[in-house]
Protein backbone atom coordinates (compact mmCIF):
# COMPACT_ATOMS: atom_id res chain seq x y z
CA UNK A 1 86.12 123.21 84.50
CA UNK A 2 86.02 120.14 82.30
CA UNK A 3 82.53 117.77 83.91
CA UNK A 4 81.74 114.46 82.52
CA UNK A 5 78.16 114.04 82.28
CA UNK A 6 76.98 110.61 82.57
CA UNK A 7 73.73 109.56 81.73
CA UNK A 8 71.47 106.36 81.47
CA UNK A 9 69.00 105.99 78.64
CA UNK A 10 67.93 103.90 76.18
CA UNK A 11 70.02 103.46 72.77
CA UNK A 12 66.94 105.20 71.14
CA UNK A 13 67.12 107.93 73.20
CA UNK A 14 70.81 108.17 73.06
CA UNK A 15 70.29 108.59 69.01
CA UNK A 16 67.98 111.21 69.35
CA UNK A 17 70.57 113.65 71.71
CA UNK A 18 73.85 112.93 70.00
CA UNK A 19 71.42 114.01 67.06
CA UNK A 20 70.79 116.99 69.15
CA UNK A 21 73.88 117.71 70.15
CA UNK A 22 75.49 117.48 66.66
CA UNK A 23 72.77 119.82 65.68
CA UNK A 24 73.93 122.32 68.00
CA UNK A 25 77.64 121.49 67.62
CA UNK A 26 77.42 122.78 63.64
CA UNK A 27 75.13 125.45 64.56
CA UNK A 28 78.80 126.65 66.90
CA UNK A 29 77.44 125.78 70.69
CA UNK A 30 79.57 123.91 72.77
CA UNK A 31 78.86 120.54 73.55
CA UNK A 32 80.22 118.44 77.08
CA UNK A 33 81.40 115.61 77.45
CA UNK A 34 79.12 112.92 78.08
CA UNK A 35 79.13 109.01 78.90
CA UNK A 36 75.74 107.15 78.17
CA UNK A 37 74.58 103.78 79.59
CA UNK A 38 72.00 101.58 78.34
CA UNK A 39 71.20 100.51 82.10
CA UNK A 40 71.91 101.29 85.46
CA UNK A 41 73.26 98.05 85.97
CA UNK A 42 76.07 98.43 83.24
CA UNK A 43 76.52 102.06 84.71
CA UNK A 44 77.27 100.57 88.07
CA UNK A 45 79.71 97.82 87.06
CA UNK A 46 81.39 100.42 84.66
CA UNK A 47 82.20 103.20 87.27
CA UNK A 48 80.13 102.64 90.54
CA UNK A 49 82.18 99.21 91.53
CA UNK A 50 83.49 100.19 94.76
CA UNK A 51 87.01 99.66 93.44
CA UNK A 52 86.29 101.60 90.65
CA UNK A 53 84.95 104.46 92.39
CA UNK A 54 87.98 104.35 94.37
CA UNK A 55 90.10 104.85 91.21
CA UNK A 56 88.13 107.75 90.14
CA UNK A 57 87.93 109.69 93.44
CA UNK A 58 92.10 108.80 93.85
CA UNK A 59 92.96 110.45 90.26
CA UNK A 60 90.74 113.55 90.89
CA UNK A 61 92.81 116.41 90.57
CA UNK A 62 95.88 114.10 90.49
CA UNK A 63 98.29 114.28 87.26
CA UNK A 64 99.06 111.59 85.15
CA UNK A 65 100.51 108.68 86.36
CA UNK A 66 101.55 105.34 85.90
CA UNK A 67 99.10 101.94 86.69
CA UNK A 68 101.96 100.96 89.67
CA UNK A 69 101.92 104.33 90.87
CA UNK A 70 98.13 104.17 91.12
CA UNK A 71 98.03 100.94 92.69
CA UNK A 72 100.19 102.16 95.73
CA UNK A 73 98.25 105.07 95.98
CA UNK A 74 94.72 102.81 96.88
CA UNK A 75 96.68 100.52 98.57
CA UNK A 76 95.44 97.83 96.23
CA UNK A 77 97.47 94.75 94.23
CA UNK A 78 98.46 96.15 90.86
CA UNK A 79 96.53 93.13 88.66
CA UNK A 80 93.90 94.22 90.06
CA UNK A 81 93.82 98.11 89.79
CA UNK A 82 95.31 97.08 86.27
CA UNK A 83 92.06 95.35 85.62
CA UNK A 84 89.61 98.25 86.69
CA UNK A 85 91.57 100.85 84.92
CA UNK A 86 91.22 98.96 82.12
CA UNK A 87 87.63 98.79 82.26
CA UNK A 88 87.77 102.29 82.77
CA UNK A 89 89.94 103.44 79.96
CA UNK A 90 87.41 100.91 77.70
CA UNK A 91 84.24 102.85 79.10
CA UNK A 92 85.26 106.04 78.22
CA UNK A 93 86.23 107.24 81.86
CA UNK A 94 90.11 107.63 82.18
CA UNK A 95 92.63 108.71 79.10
CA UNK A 96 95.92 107.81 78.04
CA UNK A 97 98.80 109.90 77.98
CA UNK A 98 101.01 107.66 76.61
CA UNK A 99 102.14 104.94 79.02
CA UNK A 100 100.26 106.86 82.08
CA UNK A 101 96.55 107.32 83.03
CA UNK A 102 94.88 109.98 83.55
CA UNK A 103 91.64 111.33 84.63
CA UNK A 104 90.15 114.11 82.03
CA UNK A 105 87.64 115.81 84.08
CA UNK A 106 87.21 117.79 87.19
CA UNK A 107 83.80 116.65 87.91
CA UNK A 108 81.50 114.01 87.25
CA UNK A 109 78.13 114.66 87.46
CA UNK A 110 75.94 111.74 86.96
CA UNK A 111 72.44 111.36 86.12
CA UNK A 112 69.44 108.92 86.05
CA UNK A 113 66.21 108.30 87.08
CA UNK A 114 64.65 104.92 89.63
CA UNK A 115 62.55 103.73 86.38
CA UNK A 116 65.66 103.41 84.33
CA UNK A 117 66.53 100.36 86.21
CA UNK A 118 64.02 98.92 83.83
CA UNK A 119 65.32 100.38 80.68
């Protein structure tokens, strides 16, 4: 099962793990996949945009497929899906497959904590 951890944390702490991680990668463990945020806020207009979310939850477990064909499925105008998926593809959340979208993960687990609102 392929989960995309997401995460909110400063860029200083963000160093410091993919320092870990690469650490760990050379020493042969296997590392996830994982999305970090500077703040909640950027998290949430990223991914957590109800139109967004609606996106993600509609390509779970769905093969690739083309921007028009995702459109129909939400039920949505295609300039606008168009326009999330791009911000999608640009934060790391959906793929390409050539001309067609796709979502790379079975799960997304996200994480973060009430303080780092203030981060």
């Amino acid at each position: 099962m392929r989960v995309l951890t997401v995460r909110v944390m400063t860029v200083n702490d963000a160093f410091r793990a993919a320092a870990a991680n690469a650490t760990r990668a050379v020493d042969g463990d296997f590392i996830g996949a994982e999305l970090v945020f500077p703040t909640v806020e950027q998290l949430a207009k990223t991914m957590l945009a109800p139109n967004r979310w609606q996106i993600i939850k509609a390509m779970e477990s769905a093969p690739s497929m083309s921007i028009r064909e995702l459109s129909r499925m939400v039920k949505r105008d295609f300039r606008g899906v168009y326009n999330d998926v791009q911000s999608l593809l640009n934060g790391g959340v959906l793929d390409k497959e050539g001309e067609k979208i796709v979502l790379p993960y079975d799960r997304i687990h996200i994480e973060f904590n009430s303080d780092d609102a203030a981060a």
